[in-house]
Protein backbone atom coordinates (compact mmCIF):
# COMPACT_ATOMS: atom_id res chain seq x y z
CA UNK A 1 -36.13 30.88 -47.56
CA UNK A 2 -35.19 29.72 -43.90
CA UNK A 3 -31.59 32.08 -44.91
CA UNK A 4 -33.67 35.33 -45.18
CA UNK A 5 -36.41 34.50 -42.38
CA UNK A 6 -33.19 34.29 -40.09
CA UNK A 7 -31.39 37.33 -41.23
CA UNK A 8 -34.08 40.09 -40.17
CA UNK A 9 -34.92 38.32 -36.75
CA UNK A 10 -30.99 38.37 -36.07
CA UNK A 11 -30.91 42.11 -36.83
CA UNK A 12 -34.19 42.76 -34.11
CA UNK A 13 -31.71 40.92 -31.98
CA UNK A 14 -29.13 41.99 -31.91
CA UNK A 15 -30.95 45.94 -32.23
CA UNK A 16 -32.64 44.95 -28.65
CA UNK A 17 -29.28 43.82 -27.10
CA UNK A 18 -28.15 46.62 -28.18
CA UNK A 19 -30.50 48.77 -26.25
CA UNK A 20 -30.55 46.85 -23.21
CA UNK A 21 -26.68 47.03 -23.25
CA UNK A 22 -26.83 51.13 -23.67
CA UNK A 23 -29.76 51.03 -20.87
CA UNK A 24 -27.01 49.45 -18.45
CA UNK A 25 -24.30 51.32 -19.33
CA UNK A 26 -25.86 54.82 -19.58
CA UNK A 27 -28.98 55.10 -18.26
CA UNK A 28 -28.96 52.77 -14.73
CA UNK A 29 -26.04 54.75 -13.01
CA UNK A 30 -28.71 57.75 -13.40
CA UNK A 31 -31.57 56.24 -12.06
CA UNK A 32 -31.28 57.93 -8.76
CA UNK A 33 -32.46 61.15 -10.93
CA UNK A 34 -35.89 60.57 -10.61
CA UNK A 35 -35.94 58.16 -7.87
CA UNK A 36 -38.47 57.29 -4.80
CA UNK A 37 -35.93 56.32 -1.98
CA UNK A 38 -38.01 57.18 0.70
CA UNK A 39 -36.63 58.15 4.25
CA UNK A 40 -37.28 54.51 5.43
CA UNK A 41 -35.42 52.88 2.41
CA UNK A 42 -32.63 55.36 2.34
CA UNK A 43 -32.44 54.44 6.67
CA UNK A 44 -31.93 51.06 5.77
CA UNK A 45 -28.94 51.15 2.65
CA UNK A 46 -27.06 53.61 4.97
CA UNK A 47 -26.76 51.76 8.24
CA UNK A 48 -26.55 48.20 6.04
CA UNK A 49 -23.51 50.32 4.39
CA UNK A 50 -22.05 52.30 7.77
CA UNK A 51 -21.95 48.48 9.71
CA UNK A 52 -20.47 46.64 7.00
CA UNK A 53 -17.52 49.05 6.94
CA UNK A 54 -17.94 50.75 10.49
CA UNK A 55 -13.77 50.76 11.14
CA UNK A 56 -13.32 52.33 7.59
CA UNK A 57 -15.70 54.81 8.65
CA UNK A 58 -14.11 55.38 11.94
CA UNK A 59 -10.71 55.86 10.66
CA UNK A 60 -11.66 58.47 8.22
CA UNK A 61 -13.83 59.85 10.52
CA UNK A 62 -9.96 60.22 12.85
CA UNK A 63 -8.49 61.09 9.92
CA UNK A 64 -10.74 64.09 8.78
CA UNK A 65 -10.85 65.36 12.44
CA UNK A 66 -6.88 65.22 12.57
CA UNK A 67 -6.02 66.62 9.28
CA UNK A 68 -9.24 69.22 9.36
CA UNK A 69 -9.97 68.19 5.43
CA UNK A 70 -11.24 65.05 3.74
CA UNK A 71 -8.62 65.62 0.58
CA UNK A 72 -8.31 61.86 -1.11
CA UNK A 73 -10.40 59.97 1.54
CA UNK A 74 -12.82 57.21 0.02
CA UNK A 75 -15.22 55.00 1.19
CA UNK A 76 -16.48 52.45 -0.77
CA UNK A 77 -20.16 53.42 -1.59
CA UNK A 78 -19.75 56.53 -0.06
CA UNK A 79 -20.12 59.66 -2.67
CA UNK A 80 -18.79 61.88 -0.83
CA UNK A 81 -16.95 63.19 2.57
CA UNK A 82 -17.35 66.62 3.78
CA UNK A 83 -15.41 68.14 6.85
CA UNK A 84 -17.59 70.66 8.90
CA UNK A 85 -15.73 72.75 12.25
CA UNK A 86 -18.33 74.33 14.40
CA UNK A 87 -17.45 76.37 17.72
CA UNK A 88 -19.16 73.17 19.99
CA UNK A 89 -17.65 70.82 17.87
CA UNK A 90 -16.56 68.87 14.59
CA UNK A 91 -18.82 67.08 12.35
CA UNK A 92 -17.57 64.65 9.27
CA UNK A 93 -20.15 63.68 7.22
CA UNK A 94 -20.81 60.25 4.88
CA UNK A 95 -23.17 60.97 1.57
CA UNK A 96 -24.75 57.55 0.69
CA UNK A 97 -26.65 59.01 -2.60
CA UNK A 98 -29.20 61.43 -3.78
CA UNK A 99 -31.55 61.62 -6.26
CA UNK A 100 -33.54 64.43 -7.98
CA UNK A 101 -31.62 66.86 -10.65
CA UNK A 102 -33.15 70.34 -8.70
CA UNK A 103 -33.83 69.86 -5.17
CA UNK A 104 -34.39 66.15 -4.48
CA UNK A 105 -33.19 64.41 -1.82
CA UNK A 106 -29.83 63.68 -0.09
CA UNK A 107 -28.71 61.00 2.39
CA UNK A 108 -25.65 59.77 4.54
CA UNK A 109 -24.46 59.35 8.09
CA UNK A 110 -22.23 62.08 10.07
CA UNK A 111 -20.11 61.46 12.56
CA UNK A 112 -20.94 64.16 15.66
CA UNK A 113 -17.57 64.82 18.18
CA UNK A 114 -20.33 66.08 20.91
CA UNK A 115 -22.94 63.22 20.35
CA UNK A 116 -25.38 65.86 19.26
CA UNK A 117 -27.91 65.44 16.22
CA UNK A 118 -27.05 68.31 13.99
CA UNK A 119 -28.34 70.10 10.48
CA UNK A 120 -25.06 69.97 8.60
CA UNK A 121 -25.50 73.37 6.33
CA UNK A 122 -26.34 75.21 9.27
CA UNK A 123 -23.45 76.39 11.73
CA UNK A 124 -25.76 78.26 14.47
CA UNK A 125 -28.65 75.66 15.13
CA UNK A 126 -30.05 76.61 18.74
CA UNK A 127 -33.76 75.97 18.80
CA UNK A 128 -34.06 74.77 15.05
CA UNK A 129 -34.12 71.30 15.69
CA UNK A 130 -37.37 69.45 16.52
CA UNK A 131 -37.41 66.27 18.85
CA UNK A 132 -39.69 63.56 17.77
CA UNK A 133 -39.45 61.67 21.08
CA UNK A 134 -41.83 59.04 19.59
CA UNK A 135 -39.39 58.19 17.19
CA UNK A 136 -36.15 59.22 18.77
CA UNK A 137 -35.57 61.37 15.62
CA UNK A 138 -34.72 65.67 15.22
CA UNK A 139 -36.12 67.24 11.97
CA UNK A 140 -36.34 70.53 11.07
CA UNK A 141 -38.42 71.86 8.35
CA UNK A 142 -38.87 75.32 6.67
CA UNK A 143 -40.77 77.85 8.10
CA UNK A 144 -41.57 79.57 4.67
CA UNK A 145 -40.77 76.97 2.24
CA UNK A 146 -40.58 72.36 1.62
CA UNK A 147 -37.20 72.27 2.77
CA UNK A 148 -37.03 69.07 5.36
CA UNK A 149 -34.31 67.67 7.32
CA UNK A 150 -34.44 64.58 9.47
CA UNK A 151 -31.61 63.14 11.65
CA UNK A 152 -31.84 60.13 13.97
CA UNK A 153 -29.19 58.51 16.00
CA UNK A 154 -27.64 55.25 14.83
CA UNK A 155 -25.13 54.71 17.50
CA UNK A 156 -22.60 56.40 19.95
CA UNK A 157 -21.09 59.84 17.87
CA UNK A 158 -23.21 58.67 14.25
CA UNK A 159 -26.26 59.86 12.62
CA UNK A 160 -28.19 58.89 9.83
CA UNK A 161 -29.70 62.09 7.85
CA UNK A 162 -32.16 62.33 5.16
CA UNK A 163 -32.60 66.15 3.31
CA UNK A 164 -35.44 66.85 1.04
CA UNK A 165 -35.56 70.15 -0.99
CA UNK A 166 -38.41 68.90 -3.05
CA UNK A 167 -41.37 68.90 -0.24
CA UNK A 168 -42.30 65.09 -1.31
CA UNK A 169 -44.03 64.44 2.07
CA UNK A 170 -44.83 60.90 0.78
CA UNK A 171 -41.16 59.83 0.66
CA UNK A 172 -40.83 61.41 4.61
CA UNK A 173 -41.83 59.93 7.88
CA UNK A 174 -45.28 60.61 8.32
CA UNK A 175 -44.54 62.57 12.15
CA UNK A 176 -43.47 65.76 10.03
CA UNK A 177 -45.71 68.08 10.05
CA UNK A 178 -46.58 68.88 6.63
CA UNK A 179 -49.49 70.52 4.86
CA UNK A 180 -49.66 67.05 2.82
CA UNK A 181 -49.64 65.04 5.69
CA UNK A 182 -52.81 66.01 7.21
């Protein structure tokens, strides 16, 4: 009797171990997908990450710049680096993670050759950046659309950025002006 009771509640076992080991494997590296890493949160990982490895930043940073291409340079952390040449200046930029399968949300750090806060997909900026001199910040946002990008200085040459091409005003700073945020 006590030979059969044991057998099923093995089985239930080892069938939820089972799960729990596929949830790890598979389903956890995705679970930036549908996210809610607000601006804040996503603030704090990157500069946490960018300080504990500032000189491997910096020397890829030199390295990019030199070589004009981020071919085989990793960061631990880092998803991926991204070489941008501008007429004012160069720009290397750091993506920390995203999440969101259409749209969603994107974050790093950049590193800016003139000091200047810049919106990385767009080469001739003049006038589309917006000061927040309460918070020290630059966003831009969409004049027809829920496009969002926010940029702050984190020290001398780096900036944090935060992209969102969702319009989720409750995962931005509440200083953008957005219908939502009235």
């Amino acid at each position: 009797m006590k030979k059969t009771l044991f057998a099923p509640l093995g089985l239930c076992l080892i069938f939820i171990l089972s799960i729990l080991l596929l949830f790890f494997l598979f389903i956890m590296p995705f679970r930036g997908i549908a996210g809610n890493t607000s601006y804040d949160e996503a603030k704090i990982k990157c500069i946490k990450i960018f300080n504990k490895q500032e000189k491997t930043f910096i020397n890829t940073m030199n390295s990019a710049i030199e070589n004009e291409a981020t071919d085989n340079l990793k960061i631990k952390n880092v998803q991926s680096i991204q070489y941008h040449k501008y007429e004012r200046s160069e720009k290397v930029e750091f993506s920390i993670n995203a999440q969101g399968m259409l749209g969603g949300q994107y974050w790093g750090v950049y590193y800016s050759s003139d000091d200047s806060p810049s919106i990385l997909t767009v080469e001739d900026e003049d006038g589309l950046l917006v000061e927040d001199s309460l918070n020290g910040s630059f966003y831009y946002k969409e004049s027809n659309g829920n496009n969002v990008y926010v940029t702050e200085k984190i020290k001398e040459g780096w900036f944090f950025y935060y992209m969102d091409y969702d319009g989720h005003p409750d995962l931005l700073p509440d200083y953008i002006p957005m219908e939502e945020n009235k």
